[in-house]
C-alpha atoms as a PDB file:
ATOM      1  CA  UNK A   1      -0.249   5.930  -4.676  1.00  0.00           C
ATOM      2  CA  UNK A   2       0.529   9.628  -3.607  1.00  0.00           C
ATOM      3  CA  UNK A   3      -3.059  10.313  -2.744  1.00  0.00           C
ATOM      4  CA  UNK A   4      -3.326   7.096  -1.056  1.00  0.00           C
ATOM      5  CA  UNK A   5      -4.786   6.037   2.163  1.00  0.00           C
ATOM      6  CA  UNK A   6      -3.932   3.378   4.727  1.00  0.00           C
ATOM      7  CA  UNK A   7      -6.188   0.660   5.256  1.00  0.00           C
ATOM      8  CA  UNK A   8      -4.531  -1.485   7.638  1.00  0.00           C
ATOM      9  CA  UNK A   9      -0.704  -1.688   9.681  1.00  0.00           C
ATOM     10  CA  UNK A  10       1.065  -4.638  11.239  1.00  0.00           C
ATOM     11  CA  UNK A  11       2.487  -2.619  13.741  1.00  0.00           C
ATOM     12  CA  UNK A  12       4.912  -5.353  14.872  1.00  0.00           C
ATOM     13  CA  UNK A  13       6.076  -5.758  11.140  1.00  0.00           C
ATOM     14  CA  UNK A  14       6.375  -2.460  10.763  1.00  0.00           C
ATOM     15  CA  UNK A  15       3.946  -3.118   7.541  1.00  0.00           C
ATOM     16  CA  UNK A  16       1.251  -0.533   5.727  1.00  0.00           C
ATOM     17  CA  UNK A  17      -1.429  -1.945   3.212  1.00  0.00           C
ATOM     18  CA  UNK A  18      -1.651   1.609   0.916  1.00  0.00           C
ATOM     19  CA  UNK A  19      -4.938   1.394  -1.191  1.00  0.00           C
ATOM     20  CA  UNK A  20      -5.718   4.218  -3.818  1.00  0.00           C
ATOM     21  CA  UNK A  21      -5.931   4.777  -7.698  1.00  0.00           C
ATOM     22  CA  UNK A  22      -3.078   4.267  -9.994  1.00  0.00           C
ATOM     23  CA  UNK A  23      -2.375   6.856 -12.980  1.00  0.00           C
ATOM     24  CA  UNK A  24      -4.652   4.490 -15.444  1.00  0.00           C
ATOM     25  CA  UNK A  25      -8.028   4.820 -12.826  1.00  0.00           C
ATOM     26  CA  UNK A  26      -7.594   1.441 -11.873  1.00  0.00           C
ATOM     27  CA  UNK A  27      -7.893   0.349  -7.682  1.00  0.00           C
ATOM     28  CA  UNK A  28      -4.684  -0.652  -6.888  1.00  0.00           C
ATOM     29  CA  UNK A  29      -3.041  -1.914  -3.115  1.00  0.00           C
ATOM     30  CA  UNK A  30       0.061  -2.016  -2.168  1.00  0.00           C
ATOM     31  CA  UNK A  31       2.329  -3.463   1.043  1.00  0.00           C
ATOM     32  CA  UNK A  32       5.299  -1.529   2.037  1.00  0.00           C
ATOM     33  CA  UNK A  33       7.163  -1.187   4.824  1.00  0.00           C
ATOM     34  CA  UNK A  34       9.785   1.759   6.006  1.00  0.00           C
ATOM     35  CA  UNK A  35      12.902   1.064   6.297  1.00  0.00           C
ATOM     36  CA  UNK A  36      15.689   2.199   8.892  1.00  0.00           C
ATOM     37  CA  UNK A  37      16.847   5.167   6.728  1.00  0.00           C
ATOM     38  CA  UNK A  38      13.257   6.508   6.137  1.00  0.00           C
ATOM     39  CA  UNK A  39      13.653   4.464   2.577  1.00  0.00           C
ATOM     40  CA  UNK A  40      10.090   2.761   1.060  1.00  0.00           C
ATOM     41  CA  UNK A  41       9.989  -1.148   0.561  1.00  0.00           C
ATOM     42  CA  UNK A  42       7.170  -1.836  -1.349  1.00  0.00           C
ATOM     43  CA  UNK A  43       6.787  -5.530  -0.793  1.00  0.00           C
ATOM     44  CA  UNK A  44       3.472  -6.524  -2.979  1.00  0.00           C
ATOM     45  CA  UNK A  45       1.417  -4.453  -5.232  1.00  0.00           C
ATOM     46  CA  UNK A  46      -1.843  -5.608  -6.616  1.00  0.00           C
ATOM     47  CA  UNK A  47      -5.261  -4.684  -8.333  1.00  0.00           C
ATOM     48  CA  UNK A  48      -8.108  -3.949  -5.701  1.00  0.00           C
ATOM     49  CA  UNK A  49     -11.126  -5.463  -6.539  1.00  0.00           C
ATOM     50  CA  UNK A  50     -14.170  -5.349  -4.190  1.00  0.00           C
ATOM     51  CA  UNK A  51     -15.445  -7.016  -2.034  1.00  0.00           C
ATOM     52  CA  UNK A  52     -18.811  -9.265  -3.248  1.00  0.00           C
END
């Protein structure tokens, strides 16, 4: 999720949906949110599948 990009924000949350690869080519997301100390919450992480 380094190389990941951010597909959507609840700005009022203070919530990022991060989509990307993981290490074994498969689409994963993930929901995070920063924290007060600059710290990463990742709150849900799942497989990305398409759309169709």
């Amino acid at each position: 999720m380094l190389n990941g990009r951010i597909r959507r924000t609840w700005s009022k949350e203070g919530k990022y949906e991060v989509v990307g690869i993981s290490l074994d080519r498969r689409p994963i997301g993930i929901v995070c949110r920063i924290t007060g100390t600059g710290k990463v919450r990742v709150i849900t992480v799942y497989e990305d599948k398409p759309k169709g």
